[in-house]
Protein backbone atom coordinates (compact mmCIF):
# COMPACT_ATOMS: atom_id res chain seq x y z
CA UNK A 1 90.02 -30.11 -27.07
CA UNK A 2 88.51 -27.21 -28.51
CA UNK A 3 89.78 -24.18 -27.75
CA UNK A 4 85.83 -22.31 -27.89
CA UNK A 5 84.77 -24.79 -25.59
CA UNK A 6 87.37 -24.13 -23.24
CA UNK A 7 87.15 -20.35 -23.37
CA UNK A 8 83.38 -20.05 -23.40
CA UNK A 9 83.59 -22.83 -20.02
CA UNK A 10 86.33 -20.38 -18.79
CA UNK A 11 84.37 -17.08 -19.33
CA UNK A 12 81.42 -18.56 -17.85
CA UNK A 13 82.56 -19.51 -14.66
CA UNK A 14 85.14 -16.62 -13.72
CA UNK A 15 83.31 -15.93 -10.57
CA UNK A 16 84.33 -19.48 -9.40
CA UNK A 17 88.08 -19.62 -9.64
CA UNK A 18 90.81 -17.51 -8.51
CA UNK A 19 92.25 -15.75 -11.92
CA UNK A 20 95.75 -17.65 -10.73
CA UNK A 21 93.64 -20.60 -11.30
CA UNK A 22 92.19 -19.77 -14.60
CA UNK A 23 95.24 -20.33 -16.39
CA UNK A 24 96.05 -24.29 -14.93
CA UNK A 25 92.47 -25.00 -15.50
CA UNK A 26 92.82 -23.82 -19.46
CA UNK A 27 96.27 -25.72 -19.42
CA UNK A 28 94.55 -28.77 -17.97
CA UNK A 29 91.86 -28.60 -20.35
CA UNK A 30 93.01 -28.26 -23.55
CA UNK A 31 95.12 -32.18 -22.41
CA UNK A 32 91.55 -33.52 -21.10
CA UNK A 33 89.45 -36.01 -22.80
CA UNK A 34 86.44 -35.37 -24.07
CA UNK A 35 84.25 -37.31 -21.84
CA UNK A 36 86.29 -35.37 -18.80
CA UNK A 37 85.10 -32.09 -20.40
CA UNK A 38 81.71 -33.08 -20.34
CA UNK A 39 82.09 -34.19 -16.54
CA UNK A 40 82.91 -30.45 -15.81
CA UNK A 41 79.23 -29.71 -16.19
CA UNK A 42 78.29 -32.46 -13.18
CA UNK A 43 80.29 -30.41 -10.87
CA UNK A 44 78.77 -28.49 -8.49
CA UNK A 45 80.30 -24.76 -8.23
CA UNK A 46 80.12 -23.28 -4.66
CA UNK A 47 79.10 -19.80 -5.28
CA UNK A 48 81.69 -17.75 -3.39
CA UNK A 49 78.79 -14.80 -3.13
CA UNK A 50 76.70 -17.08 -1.62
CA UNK A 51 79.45 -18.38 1.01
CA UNK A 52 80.44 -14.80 1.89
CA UNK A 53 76.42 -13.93 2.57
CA UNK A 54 76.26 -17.10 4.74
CA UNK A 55 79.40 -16.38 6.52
CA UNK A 56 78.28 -12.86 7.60
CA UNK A 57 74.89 -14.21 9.03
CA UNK A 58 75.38 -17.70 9.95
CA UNK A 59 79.18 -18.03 10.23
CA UNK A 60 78.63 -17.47 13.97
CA UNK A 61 76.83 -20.63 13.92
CA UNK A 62 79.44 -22.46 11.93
CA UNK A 63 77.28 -23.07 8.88
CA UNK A 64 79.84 -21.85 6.32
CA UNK A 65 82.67 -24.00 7.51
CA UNK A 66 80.08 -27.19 7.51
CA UNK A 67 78.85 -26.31 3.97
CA UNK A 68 82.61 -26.31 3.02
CA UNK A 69 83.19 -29.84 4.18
CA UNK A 70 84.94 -28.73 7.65
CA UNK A 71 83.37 -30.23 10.24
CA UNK A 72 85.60 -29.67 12.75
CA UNK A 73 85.71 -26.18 12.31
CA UNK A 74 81.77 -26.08 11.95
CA UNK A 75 81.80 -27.87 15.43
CA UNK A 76 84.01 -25.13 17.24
CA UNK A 77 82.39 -22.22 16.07
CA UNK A 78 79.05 -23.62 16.57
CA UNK A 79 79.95 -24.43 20.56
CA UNK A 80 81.61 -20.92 20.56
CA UNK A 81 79.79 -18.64 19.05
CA UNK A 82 82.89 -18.49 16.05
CA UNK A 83 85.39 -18.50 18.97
CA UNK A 84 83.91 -15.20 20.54
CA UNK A 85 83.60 -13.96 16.94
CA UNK A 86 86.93 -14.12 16.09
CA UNK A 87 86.99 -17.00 13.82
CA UNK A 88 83.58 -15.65 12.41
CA UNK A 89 85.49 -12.05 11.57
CA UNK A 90 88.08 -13.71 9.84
CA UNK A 91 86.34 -15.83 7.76
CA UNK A 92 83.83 -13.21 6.84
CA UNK A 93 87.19 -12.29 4.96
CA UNK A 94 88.50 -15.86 3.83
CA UNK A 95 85.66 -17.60 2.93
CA UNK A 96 85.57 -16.53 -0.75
CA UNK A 97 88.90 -17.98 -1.21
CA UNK A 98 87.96 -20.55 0.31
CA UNK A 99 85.59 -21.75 -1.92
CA UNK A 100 87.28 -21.03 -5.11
CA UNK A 101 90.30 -23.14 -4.11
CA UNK A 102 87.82 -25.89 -3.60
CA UNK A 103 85.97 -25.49 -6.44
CA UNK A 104 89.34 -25.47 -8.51
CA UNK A 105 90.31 -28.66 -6.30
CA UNK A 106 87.05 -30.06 -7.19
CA UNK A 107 87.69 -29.47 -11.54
CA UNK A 108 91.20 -30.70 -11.00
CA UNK A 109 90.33 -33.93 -9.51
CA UNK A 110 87.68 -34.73 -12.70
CA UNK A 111 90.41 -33.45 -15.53
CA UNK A 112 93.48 -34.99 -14.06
């Protein structure tokens, strides 16, 4: 693989991974295929900005934790108001990690 490819795909979606992830995504990459490279760009990033925003205005209503895939979650916070805004406070905090850990799951799963 080439190694500008890689860096340029690496510098242009910092914002997206953890930098402890950076370096297992470049590892993984530079073994990939080609065709999984090209993949990459189907993926859609979840914009941990974006998730943070949500959580502090709608993460009383749950609507972070369904746009992350957790239902569950979604459901309790929704019927509780984020668990008296407990579970809201905290992921006001989390959520950006969050999202970067499944956005890393996410490029993992199309380069492995």
């Amino acid at each position: 693989m080439d190694q500008h490819k890689i860096q340029t795909y690496l510098i242009t979606n910092a914002k997206y991974f953890l930098p402890e992830h950076r370096s297992m995504i470049k590892s993984a990459l530079e073994c990939a295929s080609d065709s999984a490279f090209d993949a990459l760009n189907l993926i859609d990033l979840k914009d941990p900005t974006v998730y943070t925003i949500l959580s502090i205005f709608l993460g009383g209503y749950g609507v972070d934790r369904f746009m992350l895939g957790d239902v569950g979650m979604g459901v309790l916070k929704l019927l509780t108001g984020g668990v008296c805004g407990i579970l809201w406070l905290y992921d006001i905090f989390t959520i950006q990690k969050r999202a970067m850990e499944e956005n890393f799951n996410a490029v993992m799963e199309v380069i492995s």
